[in-house]
Protein backbone atom coordinates (compact mmCIF):
# COMPACT_ATOMS: atom_id res chain seq x y z
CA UNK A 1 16.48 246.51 68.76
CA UNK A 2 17.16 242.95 69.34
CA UNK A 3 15.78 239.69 68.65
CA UNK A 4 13.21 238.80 71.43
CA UNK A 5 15.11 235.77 71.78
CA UNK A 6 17.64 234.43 73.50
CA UNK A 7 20.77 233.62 71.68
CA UNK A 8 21.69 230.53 70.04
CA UNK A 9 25.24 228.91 69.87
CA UNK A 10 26.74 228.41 66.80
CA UNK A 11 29.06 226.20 66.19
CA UNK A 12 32.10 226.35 64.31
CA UNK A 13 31.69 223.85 61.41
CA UNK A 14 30.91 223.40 58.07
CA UNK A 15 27.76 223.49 56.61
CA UNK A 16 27.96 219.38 55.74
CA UNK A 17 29.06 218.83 59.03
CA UNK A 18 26.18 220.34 60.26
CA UNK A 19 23.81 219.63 58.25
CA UNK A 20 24.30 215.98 57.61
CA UNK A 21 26.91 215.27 60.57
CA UNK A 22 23.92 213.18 61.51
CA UNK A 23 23.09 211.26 58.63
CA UNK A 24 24.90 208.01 58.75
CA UNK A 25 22.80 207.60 62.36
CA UNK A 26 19.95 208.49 60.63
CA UNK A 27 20.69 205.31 58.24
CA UNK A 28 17.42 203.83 55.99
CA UNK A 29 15.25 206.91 56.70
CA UNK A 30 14.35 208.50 53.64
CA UNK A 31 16.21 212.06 53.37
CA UNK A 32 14.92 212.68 49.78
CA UNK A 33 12.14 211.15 47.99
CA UNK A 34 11.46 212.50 44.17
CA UNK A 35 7.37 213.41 43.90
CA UNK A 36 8.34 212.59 39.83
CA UNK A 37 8.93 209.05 39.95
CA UNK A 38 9.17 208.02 43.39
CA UNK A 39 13.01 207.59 43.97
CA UNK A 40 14.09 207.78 47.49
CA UNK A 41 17.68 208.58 48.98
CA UNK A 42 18.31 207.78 52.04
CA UNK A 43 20.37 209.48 54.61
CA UNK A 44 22.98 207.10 54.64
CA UNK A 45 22.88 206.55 51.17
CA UNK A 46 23.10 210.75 50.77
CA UNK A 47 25.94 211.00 53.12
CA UNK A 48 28.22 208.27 50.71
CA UNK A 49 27.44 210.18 48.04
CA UNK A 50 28.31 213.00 49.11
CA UNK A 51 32.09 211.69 50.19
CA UNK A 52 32.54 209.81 47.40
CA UNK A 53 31.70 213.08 45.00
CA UNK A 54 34.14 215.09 46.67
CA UNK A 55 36.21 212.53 46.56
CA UNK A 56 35.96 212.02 42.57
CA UNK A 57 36.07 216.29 42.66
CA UNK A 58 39.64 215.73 44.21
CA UNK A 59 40.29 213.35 42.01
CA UNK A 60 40.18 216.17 39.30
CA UNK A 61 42.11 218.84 40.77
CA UNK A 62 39.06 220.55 42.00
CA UNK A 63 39.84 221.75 45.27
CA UNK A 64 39.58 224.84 48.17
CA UNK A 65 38.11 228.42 46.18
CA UNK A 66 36.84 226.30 43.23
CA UNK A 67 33.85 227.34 41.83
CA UNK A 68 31.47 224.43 40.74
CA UNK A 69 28.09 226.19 39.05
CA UNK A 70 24.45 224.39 39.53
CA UNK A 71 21.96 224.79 36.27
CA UNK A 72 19.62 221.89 37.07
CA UNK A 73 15.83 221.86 38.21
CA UNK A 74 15.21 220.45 41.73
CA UNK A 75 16.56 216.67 41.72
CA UNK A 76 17.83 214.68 44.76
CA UNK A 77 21.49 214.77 43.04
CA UNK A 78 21.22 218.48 44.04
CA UNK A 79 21.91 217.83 47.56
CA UNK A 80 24.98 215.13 47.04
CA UNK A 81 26.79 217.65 44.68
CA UNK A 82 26.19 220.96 46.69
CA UNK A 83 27.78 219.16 49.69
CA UNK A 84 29.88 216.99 47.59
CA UNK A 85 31.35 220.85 46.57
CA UNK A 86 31.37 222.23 49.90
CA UNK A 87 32.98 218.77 51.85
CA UNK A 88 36.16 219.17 48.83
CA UNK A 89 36.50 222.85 49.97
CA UNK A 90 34.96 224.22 46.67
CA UNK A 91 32.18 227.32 45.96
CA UNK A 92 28.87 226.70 44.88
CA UNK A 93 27.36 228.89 42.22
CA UNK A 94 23.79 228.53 41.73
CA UNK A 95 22.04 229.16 38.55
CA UNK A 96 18.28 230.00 37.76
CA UNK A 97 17.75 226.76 34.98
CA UNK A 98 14.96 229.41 33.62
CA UNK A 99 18.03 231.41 32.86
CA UNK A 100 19.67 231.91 28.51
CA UNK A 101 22.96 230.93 27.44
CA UNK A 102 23.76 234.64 27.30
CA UNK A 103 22.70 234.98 30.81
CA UNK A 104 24.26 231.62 32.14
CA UNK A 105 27.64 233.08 30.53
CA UNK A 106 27.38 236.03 32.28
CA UNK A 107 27.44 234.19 35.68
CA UNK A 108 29.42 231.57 35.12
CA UNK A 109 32.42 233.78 33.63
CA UNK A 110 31.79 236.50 36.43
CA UNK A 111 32.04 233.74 39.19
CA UNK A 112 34.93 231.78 37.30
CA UNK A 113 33.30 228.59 37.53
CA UNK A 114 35.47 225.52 36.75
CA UNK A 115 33.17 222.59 36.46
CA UNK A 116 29.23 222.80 35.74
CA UNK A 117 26.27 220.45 36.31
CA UNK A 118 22.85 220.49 34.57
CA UNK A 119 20.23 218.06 33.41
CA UNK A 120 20.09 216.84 29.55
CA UNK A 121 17.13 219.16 28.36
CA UNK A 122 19.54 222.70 29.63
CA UNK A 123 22.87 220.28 27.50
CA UNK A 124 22.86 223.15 24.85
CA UNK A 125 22.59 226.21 26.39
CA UNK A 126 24.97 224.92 29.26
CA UNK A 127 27.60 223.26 26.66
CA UNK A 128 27.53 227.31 24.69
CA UNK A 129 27.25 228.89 28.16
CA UNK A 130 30.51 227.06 29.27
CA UNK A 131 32.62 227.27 25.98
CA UNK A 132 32.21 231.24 26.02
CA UNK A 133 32.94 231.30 29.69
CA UNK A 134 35.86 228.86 30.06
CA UNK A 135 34.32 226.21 31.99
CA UNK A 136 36.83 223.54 31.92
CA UNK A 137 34.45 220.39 32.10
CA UNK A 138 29.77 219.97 32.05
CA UNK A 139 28.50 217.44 33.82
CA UNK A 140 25.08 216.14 33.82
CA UNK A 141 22.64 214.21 35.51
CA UNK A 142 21.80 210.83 33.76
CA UNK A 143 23.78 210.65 30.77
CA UNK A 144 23.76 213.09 27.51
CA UNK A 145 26.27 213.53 24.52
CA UNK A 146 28.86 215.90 24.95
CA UNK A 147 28.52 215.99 28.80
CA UNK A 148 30.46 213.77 31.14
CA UNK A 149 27.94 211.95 33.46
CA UNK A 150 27.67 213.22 36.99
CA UNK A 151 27.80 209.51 38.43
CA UNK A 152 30.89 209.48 37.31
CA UNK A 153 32.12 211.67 40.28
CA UNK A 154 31.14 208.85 42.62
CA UNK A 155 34.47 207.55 43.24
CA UNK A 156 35.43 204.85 45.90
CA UNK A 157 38.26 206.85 47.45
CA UNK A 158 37.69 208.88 50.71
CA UNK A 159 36.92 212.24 50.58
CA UNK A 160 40.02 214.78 50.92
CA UNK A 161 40.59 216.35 54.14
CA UNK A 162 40.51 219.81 53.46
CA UNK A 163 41.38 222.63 56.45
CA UNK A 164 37.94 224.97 56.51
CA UNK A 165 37.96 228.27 58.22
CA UNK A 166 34.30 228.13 58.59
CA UNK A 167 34.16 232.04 59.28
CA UNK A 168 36.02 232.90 56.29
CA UNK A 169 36.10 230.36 54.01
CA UNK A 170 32.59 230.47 50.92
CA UNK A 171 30.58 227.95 50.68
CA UNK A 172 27.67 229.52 48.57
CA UNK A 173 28.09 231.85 45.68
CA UNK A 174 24.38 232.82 44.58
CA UNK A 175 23.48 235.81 42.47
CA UNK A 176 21.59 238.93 43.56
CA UNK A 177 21.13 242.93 42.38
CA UNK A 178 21.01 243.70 45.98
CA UNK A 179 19.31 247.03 46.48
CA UNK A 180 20.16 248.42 43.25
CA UNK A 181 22.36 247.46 39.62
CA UNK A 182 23.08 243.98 37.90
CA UNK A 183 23.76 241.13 39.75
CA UNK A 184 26.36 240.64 42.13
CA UNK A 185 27.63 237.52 43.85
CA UNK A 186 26.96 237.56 47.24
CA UNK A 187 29.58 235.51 49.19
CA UNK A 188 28.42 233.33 51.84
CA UNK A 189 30.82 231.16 54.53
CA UNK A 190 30.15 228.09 55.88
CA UNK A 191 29.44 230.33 59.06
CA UNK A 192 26.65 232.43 57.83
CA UNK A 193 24.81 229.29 56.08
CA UNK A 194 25.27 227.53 59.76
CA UNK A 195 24.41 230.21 61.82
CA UNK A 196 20.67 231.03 59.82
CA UNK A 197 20.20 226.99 60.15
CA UNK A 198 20.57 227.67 63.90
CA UNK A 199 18.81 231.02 63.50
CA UNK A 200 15.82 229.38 62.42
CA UNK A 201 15.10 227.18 65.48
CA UNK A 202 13.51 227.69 68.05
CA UNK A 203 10.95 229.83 66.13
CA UNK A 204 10.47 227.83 63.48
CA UNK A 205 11.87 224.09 64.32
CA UNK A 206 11.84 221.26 61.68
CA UNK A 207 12.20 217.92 63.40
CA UNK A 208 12.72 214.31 61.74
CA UNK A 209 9.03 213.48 62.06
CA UNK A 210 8.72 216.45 59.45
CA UNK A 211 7.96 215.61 55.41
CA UNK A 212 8.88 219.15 53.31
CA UNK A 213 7.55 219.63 50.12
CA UNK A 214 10.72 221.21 47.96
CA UNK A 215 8.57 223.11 44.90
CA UNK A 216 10.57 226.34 45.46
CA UNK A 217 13.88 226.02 43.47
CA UNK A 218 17.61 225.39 45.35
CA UNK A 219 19.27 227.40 43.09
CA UNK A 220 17.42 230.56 45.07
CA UNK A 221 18.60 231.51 48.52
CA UNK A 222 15.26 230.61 49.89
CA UNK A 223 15.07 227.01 48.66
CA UNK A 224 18.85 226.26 49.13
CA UNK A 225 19.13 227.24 52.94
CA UNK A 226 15.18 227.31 54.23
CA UNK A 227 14.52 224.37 52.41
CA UNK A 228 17.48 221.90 51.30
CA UNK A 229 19.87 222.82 54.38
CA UNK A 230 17.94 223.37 57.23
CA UNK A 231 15.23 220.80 56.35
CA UNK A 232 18.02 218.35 55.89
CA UNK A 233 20.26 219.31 59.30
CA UNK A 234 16.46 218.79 61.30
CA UNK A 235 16.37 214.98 59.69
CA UNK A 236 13.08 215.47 57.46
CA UNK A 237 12.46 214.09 54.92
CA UNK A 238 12.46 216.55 51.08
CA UNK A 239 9.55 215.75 48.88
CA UNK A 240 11.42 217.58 45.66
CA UNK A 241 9.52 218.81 42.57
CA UNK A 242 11.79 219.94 39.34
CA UNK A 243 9.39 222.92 39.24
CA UNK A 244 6.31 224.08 40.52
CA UNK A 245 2.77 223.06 39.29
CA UNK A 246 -0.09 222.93 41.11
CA UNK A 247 -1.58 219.68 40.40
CA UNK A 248 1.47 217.87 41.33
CA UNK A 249 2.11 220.10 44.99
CA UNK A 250 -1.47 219.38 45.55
CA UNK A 251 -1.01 215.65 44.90
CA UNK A 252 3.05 215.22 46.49
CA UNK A 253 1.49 217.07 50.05
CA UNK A 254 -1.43 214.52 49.57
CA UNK A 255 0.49 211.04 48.34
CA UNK A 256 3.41 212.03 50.89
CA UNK A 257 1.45 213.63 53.77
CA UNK A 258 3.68 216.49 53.93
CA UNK A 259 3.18 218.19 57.27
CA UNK A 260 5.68 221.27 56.10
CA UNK A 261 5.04 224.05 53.16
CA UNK A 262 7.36 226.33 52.09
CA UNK A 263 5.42 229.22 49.58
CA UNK A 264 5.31 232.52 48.10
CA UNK A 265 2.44 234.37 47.52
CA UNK A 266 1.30 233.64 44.46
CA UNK A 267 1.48 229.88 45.24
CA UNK A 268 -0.78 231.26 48.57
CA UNK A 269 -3.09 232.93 45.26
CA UNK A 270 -3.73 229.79 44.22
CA UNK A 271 -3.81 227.80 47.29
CA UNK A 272 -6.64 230.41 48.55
CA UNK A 273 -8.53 230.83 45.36
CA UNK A 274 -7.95 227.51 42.68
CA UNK A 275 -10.80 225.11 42.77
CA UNK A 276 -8.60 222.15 42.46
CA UNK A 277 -7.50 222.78 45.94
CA UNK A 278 -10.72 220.92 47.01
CA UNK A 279 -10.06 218.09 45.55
CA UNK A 280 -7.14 216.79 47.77
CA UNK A 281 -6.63 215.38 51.37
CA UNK A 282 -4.21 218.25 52.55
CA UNK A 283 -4.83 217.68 56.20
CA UNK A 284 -1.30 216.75 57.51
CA UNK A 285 0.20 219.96 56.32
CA UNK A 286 0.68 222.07 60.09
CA UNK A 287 2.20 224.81 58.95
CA UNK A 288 3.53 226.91 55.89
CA UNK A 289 5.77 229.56 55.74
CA UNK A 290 5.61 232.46 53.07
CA UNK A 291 8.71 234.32 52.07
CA UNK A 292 10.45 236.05 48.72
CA UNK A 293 7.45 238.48 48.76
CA UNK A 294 5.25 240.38 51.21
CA UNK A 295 2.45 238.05 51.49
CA UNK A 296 -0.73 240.06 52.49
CA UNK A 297 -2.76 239.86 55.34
CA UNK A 298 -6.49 239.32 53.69
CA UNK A 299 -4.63 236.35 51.26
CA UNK A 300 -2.83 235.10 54.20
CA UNK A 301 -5.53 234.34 56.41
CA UNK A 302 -7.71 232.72 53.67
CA UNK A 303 -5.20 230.68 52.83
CA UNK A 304 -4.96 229.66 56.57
CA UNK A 305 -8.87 229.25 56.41
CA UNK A 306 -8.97 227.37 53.11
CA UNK A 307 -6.50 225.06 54.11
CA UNK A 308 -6.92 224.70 57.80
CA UNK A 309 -3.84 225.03 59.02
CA UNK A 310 -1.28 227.74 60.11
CA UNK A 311 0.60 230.00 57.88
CA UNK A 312 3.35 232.15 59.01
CA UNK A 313 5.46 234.26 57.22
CA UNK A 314 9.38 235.16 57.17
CA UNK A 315 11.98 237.95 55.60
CA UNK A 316 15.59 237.83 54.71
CA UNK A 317 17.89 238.52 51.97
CA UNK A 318 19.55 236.97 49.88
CA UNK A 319 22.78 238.70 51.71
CA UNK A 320 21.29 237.64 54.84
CA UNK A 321 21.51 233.47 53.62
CA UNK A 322 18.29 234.47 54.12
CA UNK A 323 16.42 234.83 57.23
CA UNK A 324 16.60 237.92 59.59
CA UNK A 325 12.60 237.24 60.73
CA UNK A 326 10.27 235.08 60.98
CA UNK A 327 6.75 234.36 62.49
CA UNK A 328 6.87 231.62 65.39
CA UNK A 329 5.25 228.49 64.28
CA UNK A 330 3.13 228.89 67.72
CA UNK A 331 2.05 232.28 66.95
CA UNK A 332 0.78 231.44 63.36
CA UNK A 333 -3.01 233.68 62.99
CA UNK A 334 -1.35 236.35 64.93
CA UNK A 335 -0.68 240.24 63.04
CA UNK A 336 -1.52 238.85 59.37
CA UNK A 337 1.02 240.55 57.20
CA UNK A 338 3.40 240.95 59.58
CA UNK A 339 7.06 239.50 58.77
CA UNK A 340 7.34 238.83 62.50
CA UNK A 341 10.66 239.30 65.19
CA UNK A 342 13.88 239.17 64.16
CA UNK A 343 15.26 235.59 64.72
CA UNK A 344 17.62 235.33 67.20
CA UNK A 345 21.51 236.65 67.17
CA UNK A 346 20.00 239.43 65.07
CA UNK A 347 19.59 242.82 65.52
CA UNK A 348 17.65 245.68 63.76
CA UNK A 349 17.12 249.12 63.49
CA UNK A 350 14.22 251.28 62.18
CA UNK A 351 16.42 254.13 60.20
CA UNK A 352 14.68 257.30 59.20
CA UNK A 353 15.07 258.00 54.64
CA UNK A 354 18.06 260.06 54.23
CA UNK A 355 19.11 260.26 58.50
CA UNK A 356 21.35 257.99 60.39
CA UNK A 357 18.51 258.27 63.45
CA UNK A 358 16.48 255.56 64.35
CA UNK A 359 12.60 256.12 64.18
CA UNK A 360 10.03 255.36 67.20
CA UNK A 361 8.09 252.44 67.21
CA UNK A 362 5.10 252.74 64.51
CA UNK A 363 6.90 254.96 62.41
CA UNK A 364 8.04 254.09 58.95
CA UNK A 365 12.10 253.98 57.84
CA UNK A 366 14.69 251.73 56.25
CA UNK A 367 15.59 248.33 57.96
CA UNK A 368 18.49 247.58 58.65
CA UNK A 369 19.69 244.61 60.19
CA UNK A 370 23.47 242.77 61.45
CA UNK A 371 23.97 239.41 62.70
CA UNK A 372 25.82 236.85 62.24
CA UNK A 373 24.16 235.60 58.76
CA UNK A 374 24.99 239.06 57.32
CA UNK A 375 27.42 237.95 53.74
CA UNK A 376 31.31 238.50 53.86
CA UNK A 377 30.60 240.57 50.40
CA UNK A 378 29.66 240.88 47.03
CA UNK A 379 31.89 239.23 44.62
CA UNK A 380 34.64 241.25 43.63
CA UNK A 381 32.72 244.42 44.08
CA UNK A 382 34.04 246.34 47.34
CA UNK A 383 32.08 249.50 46.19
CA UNK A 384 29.15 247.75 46.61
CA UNK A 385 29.73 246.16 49.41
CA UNK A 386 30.44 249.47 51.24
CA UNK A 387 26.99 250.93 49.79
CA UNK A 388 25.43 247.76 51.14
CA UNK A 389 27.21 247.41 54.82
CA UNK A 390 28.43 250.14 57.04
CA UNK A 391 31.52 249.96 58.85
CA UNK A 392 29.83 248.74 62.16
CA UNK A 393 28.56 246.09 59.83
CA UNK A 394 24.79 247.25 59.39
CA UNK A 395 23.29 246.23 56.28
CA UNK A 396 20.78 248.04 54.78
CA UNK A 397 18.41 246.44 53.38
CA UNK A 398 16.73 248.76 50.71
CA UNK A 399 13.28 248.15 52.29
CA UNK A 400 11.04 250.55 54.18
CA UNK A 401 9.84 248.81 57.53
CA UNK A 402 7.83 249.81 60.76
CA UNK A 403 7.94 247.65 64.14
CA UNK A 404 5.83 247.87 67.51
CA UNK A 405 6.73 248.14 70.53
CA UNK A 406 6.85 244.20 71.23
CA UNK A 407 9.49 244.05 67.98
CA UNK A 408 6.90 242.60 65.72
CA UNK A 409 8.01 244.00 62.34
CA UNK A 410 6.17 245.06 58.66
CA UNK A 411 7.30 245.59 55.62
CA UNK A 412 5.46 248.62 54.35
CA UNK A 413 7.20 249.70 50.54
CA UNK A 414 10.85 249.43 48.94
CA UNK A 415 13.61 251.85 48.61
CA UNK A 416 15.17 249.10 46.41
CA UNK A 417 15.08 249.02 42.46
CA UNK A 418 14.43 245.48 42.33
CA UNK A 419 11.15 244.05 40.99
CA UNK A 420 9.85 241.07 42.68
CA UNK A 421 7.96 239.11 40.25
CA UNK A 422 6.47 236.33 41.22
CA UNK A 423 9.28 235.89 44.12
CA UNK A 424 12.25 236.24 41.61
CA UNK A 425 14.14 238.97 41.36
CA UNK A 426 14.17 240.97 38.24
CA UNK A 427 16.68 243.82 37.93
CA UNK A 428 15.75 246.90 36.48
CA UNK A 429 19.29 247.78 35.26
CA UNK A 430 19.48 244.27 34.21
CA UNK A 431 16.86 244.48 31.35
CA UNK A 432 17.73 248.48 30.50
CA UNK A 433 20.93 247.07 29.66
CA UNK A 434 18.88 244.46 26.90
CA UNK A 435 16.97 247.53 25.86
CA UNK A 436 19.63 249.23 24.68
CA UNK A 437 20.96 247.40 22.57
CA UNK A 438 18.40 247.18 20.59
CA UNK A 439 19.32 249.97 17.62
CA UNK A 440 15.90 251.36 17.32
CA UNK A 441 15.87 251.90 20.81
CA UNK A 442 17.61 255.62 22.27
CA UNK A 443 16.64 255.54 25.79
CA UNK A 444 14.84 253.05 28.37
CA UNK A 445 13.88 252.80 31.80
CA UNK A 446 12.23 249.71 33.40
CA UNK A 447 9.78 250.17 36.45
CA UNK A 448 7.79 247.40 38.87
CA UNK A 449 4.00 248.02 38.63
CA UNK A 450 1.27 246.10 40.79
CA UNK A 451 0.39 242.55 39.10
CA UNK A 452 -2.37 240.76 41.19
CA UNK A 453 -1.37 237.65 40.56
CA UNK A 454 2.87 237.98 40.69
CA UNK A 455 2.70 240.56 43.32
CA UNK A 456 4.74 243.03 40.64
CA UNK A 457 5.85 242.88 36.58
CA UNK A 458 8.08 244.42 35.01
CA UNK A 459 7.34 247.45 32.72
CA UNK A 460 9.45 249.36 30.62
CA UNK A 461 9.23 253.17 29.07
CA UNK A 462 11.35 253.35 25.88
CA UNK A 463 12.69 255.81 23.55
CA UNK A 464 12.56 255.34 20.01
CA UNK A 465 15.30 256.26 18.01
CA UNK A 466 13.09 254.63 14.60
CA UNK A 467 9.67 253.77 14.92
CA UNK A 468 9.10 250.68 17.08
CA UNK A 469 5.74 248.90 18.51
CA UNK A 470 5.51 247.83 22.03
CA UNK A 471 5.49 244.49 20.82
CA UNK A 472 8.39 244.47 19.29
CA UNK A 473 10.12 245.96 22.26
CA UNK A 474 8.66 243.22 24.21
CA UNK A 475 9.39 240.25 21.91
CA UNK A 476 12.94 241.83 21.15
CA UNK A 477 13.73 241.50 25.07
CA UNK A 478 11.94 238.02 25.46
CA UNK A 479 14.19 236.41 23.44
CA UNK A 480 17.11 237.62 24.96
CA UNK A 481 16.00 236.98 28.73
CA UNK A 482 14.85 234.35 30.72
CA UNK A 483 10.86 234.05 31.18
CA UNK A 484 10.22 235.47 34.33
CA UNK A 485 12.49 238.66 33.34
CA UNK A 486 9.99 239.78 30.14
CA UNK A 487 8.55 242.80 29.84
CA UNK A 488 4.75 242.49 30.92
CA UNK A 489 4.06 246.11 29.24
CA UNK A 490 5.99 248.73 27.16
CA UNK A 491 5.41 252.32 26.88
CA UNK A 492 6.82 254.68 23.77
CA UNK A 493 7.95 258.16 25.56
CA UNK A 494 9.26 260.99 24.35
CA UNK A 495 12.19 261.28 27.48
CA UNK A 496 13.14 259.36 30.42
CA UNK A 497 13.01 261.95 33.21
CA UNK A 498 16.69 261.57 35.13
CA UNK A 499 18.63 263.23 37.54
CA UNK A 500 21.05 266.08 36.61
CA UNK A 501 23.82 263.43 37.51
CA UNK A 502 21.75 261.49 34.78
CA UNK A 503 20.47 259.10 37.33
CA UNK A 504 16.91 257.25 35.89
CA UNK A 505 14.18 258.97 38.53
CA UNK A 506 12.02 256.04 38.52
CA UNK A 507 9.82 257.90 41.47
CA UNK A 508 9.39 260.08 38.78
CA UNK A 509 7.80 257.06 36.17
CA UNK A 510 5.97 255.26 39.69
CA UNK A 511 4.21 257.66 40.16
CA UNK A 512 3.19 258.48 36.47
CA UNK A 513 1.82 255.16 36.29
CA UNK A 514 0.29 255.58 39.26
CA UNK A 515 -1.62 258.15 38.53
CA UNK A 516 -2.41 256.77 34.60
CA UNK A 517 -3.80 253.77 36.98
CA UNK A 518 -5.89 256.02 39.14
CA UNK A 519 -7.17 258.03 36.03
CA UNK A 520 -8.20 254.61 34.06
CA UNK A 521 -10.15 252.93 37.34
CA UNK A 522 -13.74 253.29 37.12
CA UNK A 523 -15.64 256.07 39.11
């Protein structure tokens, strides 16, 4: 099935040529403004920063392949030293600032970063997170002890002139589990971050009369292309936020009259149901999107009511840099829940579980989906790549889907392992892998169960080698893990039920807590 719409061209540049190829004509108008404290970067101003950072990158050796690794918050820098990166031919790495020093490590050594950049309240973790990996120099916004300042990369020569196969060549190195296991590094080219800017328009176009609130964080796939990029390549304007809190989105959308919203559902949770939502003018918002997370269709139109305005929703991948479909703004109201037509240049397929035969419209199978913002590959993991993408380059996403017969698509459950908790992915394998080393601990298994208000937490079934509470299974993994990866509830078994391959059947523990669930709701 194709997209319903016509192709776009894409053309054969670099992401920063794309996106801010424009900028210099764009001069005094604000590209970022700070909700913090007010600081605004203009394009002009963001387009000499970004030369002269890849010019002071050069000026260290740092060159085509390198890996440069983002741990910061949301902060206008984020933009001039992502494309200050990508113009001096280099990879960037993003990095979760929620994330441990044991779990920065991990990324950082696996992606063989050469240079980091963080903000002076992450210094320590990044500073032990660099020495274990071999990261040969930290920078960090404003200035800190033991970290070299990141203005310091604004040199006055010109940028290098570096030759970019745009098709082949990374420009993005973020970190997903894919459909199942730890987390790979999915390798995106300038080509596939250009071609899902391109994607995205006409059915969802950002123009320069556009203000975008930036709450969601860069560092996810989501935020970096949905938001930075493509917000940035239509000339609006970013209203960033180091993190989300609802007081300050309510107040940035009404201070800055933000007329663009990018969400996930439990920000829609709060936007439907919180009473401070009252209390501010958020009339020039005209549209928000919804992705990360199914977003359902009861929340979706009271948050459309609440607000007044109209609220679409999207899907993609992160191996997809992200968006395969999306709800045209025009069409917002229409099929609540649904994720919408795949954008265009795409094509999909409604696969039947366990067949290579594509089901009729209404019925339920995998999605699969190839275009051309489909990754080049996980990181040094062909095996998984292969699992991922078939040979006629099909990648399957993990997730169970039905479309009419106008292509409208839903997505219905997940084949995947992943947890989605509040929009950030938590990796079952990821936290078994914690478990276990705990000594008291023989066996473990970690599950998804329902969470009203993060869509799904994490849950684990453990068995005990010594005695062991649930608490201090819980505790023992929350210090090791970054907060949105703890363990919302633990259960003491006697076996985890597996496969005679000795595969964890987590069907098998779903639907045991399913059925606990059913047992425990009142009659």
């Amino acid at each position: 099935m194709s997209s319903p719409f016509a192709d776009v061209e894409i053309p054969d540049r670099t992401l920063t040529e794309h996106v801010l190829g424009g900028a210099r004509e764009l001069g005094d108008k604000p590209a970022i403004i700070d909700a913090t404290t007010g600081r605004t970067m203009t394009f002009a101003e963001l387009a000499d920063a970004v030369d002269a950072v890849a010019a002071g990158l050069a000026g260290l050796g740092f060159g085509k392949g390198d890996v440069f690794a983002h741990y910061a918050p949301n902060v206008p820098e984020y933009a001039v030293a992502f494309h200050g990166v990508a113009t001096a031919g280099g990879i960037n790495t993003t990095v979760n600032p929620l994330f441990t020093a044991d779990e920065l490590a991990a990324q950082l050594s696996d992606s063989r970063a050469r240079f980091l950049v963080t903000v002076a309240p992450l210094l320590d973790k990044a500073l032990a997170a660099a020495e274990r990996a071999g990261v040969e120099e930290v920078f960090v916004y404003g200035e800190a002890e033991d970290a070299t300042p990141f203005a310091s990369l604004l040199a006055d020569g010109q940028p290098p002139r570096v030759e970019i196969d745009p098709a082949e060549d990374l420009v993005a190195l973020p970190y997903s589990s894919g459909t199942t296991g730890l987390p790979k590094g999915v390798m995106l080219t300038h080509r596939n971050l250009v071609a899902n800017i391109c994607q995205m328009s006409p059915p969802h176009q950002t123009s320069p009369e556009d203000r975008v609130i930036a709450a969601l964080p860069f560092f996810h796939i989501y935020g970096m292309v949905v938001i930075l990029n493509a917000a940035l390549a239509g000339g609006a304007t970013l209203v960033t936020m180091p993190r989300f809190e609802l007081p300050g989105f309510l107040g940035a959308i009404q201070e800055h009259r933000v007329t663009r919203a990018y969400i996930v559902p439990p920000i829609a949770v709060a936007l439907a149901k919180h009473p401070l939502v009252d209390e501010f003018d958020l009339s020039s918002i005209r549209i928000m999107l919804s992705g990360a997370a199914p977003l359902g269709p009861d929340l979706q139109t009271a948050c459309a009511e609440r607000l007044g305005c109209g609220i679409v929703q999207g899907y993609g991948m992160t191996e997809t840099s992200p968006v395969t479909h999306v709800v045209p703004d025009d069409q917002a109201g229409e099929a609540p829940g649904s994720i919408g037509f795949a954008v265009p240049n795409t094509e999909c397929r409604v696969v039947g579980i366990g067949t290579d035969q594509d089901v009729a419209p209404g019925e339920t199978g995998e999605l699969w989906v190839r275009g051309p913002q489909v990754m080049k590959g996980y990181l040094n993991n062909p095996q998984a790549t292969a699992d991922t993408i078939d040979s006629d380059g099909w990648l399957r996403t993990g997730d169970i889907a039905r479309a009419d017969e106008d292509g409208r698509f839903w997505i219905v459950d997940r084949l995947k392992e992943l947890i989605k908790y509040k929009g950030y992915q938590v990796a079952p394998a990821e936290l078994e892998e914690v478990l276990l080393g705990n000594p008291a601990i023989a066996d473990a298994a970690v599950i998804g169960v329902p969470d009203e208000e993060a869509g799904e937490a994490p849950k684990a079934f453990v068995v005990a080698k010594t005695p062991i509470t649930p608490e201090e299974v819980a505790d023992y993994v929350a210090s090791r893990v970054a907060p949105y990866k703890r363990l919302r509830a633990v259960e003491v078994i006697d076996e985890i039920p597996k496969s005679p391959s000795g595969k964890i059947l987590r069907r098998v523990l779903v639907e045991r807590e399913r059925e606990a669930t059913a047992g425990a709701a009142p009659s």
